[in-house]
N, C-alpha and C. Protein backbone atom coordinates (compact mmCIF):
# COMPACT_ATOMS: atom_id res chain seq x y z
N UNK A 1 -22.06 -6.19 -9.75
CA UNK A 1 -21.17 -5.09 -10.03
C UNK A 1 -19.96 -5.18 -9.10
N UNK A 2 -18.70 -4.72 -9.27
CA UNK A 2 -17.32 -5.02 -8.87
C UNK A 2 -16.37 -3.70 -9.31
N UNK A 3 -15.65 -3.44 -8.24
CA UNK A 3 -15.31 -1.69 -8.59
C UNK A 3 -13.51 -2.26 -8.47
N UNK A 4 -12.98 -1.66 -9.04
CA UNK A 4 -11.56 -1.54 -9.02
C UNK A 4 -11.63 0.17 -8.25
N UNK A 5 -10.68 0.58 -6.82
CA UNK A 5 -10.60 1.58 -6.75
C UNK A 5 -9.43 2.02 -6.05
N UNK A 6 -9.22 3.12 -5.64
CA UNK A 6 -7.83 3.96 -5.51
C UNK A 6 -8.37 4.97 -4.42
N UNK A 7 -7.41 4.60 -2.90
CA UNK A 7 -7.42 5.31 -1.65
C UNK A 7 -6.79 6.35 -1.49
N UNK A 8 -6.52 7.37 -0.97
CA UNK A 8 -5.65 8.41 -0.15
C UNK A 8 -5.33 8.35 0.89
N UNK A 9 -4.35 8.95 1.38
CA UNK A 9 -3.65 8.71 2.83
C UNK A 9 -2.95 10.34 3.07
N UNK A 10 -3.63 11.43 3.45
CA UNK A 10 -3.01 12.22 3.63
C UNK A 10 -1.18 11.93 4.25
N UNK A 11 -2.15 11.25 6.00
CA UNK A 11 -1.51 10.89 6.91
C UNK A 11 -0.09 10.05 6.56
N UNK A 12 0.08 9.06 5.38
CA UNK A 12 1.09 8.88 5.34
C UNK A 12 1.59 9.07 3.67
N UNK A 13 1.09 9.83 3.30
CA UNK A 13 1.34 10.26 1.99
C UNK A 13 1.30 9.18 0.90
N UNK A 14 0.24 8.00 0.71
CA UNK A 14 0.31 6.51 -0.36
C UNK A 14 -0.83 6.87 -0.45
N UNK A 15 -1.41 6.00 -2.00
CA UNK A 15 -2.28 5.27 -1.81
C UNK A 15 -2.28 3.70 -2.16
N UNK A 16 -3.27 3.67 -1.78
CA UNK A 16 -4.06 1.89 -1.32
C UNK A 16 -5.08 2.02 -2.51
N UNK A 17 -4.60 0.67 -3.61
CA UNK A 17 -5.36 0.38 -4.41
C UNK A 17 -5.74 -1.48 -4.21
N UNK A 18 -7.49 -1.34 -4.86
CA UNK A 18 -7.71 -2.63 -4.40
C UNK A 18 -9.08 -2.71 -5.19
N UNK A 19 -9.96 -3.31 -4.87
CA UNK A 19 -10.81 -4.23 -5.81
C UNK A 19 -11.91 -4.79 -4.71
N UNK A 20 -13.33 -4.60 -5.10
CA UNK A 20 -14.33 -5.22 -4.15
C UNK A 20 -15.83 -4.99 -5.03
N UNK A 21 -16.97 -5.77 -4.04
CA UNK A 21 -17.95 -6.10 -4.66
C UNK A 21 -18.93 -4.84 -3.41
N UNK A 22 -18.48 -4.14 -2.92
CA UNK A 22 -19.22 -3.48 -1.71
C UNK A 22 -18.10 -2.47 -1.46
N UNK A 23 -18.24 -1.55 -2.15
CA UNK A 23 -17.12 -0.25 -2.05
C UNK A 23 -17.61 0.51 -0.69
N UNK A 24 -19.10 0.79 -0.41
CA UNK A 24 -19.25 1.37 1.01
C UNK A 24 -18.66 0.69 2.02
N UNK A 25 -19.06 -0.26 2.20
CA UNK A 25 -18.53 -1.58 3.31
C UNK A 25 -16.64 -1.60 3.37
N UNK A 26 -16.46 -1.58 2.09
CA UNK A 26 -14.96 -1.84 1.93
C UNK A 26 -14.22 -0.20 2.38
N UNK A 27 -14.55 0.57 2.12
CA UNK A 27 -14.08 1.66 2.27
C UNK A 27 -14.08 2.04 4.00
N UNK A 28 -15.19 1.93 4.74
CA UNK A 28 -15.62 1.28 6.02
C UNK A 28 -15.03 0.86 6.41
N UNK A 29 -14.62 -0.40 5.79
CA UNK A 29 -13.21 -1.16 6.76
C UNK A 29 -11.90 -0.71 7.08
N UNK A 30 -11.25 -0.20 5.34
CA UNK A 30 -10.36 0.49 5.77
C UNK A 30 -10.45 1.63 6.19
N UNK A 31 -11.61 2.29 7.16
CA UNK A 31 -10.89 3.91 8.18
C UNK A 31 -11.90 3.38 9.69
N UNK A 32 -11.86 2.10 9.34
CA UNK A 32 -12.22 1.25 11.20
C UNK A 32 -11.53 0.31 11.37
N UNK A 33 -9.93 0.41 11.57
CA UNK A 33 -9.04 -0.38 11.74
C UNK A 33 -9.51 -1.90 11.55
N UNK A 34 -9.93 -2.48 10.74
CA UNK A 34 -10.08 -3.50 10.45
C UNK A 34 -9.31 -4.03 9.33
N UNK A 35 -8.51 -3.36 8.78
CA UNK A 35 -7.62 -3.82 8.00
C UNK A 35 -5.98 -3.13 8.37
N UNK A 36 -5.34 -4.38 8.22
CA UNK A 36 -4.06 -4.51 9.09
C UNK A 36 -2.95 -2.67 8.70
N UNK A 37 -2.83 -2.66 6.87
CA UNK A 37 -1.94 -1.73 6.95
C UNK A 37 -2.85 -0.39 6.56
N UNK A 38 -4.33 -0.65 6.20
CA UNK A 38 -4.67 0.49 6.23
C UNK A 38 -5.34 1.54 7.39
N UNK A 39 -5.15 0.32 8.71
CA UNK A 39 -5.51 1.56 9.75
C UNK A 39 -4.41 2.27 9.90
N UNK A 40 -3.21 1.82 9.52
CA UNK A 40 -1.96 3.22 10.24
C UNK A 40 -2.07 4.34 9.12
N UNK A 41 -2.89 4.94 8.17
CA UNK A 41 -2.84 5.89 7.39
C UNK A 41 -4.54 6.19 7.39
N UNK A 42 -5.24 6.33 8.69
CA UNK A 42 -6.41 6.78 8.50
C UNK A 42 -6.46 7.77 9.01
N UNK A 43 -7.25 9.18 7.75
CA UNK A 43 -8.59 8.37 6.98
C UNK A 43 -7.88 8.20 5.88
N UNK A 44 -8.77 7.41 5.11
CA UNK A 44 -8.45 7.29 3.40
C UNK A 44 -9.43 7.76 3.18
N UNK A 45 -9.24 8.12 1.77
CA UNK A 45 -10.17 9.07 0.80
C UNK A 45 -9.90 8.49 -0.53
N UNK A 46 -11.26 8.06 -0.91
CA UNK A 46 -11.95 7.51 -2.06
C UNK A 46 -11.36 8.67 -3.01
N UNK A 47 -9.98 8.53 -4.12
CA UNK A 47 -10.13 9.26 -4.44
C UNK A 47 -9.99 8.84 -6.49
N UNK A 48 -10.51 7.46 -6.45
CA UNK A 48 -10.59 7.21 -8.09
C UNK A 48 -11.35 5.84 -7.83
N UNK A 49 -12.30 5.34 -8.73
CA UNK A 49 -12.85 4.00 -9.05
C UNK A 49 -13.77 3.50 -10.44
N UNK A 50 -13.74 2.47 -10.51
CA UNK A 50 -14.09 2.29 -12.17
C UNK A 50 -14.64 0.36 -11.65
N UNK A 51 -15.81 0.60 -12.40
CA UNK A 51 -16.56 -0.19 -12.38
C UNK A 51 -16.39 -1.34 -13.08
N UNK A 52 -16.79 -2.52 -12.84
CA UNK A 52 -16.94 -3.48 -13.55
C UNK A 52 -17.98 -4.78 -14.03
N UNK A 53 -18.40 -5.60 -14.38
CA UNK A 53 -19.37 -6.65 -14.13
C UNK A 53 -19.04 -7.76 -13.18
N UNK A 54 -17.62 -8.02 -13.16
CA UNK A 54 -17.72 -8.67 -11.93
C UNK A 54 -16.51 -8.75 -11.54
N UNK A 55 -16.34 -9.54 -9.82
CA UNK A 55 -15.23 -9.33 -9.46
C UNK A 55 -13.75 -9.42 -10.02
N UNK A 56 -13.80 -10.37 -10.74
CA UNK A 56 -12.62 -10.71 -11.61
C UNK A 56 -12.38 -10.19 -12.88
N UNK A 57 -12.84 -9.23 -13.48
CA UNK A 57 -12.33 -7.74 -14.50
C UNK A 57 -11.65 -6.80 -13.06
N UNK A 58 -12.52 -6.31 -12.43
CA UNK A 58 -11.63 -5.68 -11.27
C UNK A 58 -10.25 -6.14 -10.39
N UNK A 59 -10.50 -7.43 -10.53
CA UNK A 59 -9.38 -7.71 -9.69
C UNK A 59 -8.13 -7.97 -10.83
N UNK A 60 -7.92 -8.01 -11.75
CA UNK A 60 -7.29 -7.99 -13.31
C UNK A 60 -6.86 -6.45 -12.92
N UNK A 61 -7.78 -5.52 -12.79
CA UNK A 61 -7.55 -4.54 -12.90
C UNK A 61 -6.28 -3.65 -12.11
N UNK A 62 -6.78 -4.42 -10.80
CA UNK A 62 -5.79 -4.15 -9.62
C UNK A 62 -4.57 -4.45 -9.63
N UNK A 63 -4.46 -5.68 -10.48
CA UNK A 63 -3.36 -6.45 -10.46
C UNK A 63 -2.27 -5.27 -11.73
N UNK A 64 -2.58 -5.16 -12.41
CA UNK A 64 -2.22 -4.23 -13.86
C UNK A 64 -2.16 -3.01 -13.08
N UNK A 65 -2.74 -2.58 -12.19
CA UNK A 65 -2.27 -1.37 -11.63
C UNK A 65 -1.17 -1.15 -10.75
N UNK A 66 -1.29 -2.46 -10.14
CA UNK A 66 0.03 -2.72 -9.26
C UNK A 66 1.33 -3.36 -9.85
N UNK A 67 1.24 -3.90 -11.00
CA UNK A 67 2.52 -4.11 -11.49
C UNK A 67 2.78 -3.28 -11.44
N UNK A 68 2.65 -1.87 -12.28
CA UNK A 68 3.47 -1.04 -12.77
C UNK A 68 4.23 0.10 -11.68
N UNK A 69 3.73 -0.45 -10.65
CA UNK A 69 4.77 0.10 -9.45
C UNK A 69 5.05 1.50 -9.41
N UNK A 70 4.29 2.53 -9.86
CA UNK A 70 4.38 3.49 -10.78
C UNK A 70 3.36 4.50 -9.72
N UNK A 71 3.74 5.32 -8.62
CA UNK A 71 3.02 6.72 -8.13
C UNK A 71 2.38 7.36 -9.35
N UNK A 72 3.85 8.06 -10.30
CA UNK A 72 3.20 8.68 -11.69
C UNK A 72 1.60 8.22 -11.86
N UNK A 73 2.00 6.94 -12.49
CA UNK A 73 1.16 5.99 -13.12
C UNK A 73 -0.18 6.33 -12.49
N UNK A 74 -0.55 5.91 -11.31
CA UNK A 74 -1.38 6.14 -10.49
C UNK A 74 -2.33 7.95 -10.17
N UNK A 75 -1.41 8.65 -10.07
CA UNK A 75 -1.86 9.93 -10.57
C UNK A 75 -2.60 10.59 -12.20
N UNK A 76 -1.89 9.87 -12.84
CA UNK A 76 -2.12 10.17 -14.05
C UNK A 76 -3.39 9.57 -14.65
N UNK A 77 -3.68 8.53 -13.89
CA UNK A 77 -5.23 7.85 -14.23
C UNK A 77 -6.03 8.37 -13.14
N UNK A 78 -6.05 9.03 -11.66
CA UNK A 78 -6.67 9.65 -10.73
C UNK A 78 -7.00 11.13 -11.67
N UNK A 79 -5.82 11.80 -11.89
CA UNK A 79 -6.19 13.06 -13.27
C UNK A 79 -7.08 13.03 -14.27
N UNK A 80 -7.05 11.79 -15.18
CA UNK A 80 -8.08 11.20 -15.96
C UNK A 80 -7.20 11.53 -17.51
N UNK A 81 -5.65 11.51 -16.95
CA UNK A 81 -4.73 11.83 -18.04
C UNK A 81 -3.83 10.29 -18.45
C-alpha cells in the first residue's frame, strides 16, 4: 500500500504534498526536523490522503498535483469538492 498525501503548516501558511509507503514514519519525519524544508513550518498536519497499490500510482499522483501549481486546486480536493 502507497498513500499520496497533503500537509499543513499553520506556521508558515503552505502545504507540503508528497507520496510514501509509511505515512506514520513519513509524517514523523517531517515534524522531527529531518527533512530539510519541512522542519521550518513545524508542526504539519495530516490534513488529506488517498491511497494506492503501490508506490508509483502515488507518486503519479503527486506529480499531477504539483503541476497544477494551484493553492485553489489543492483546497478544493482537501474539501472533497
Amino acid at each position: 500500500m502507497a498513500y499520496f498525501y497533503v500537509l499543513y503548516s499553520e506556521k508558515l501558511q503552505k502545504y507540503y504534498i508528497g507520496a510514501c509507503t509509511d505515512l506514520d514514519r513519513r509524517l514523523n519525519e517531517h515534524n522531527t526536523s529531518q527533512s530539510k524544508f519541512t522542519s521550518l513550518g513545524m508542526p504539519w498536519a495530516l490534513v488529506y490522503t488517498e491511497s494506492y497499490p503501490d508506490l508509483k500510482f502515488a507518486k503519479q499522483r503527486e506529480l499531477s498535483v504539483k503541476r497544477k501549481k494551484s493553492k485553489r486546486y489543492i483546497e478544493r480536493l482537501i474539501s472533497g469538492g
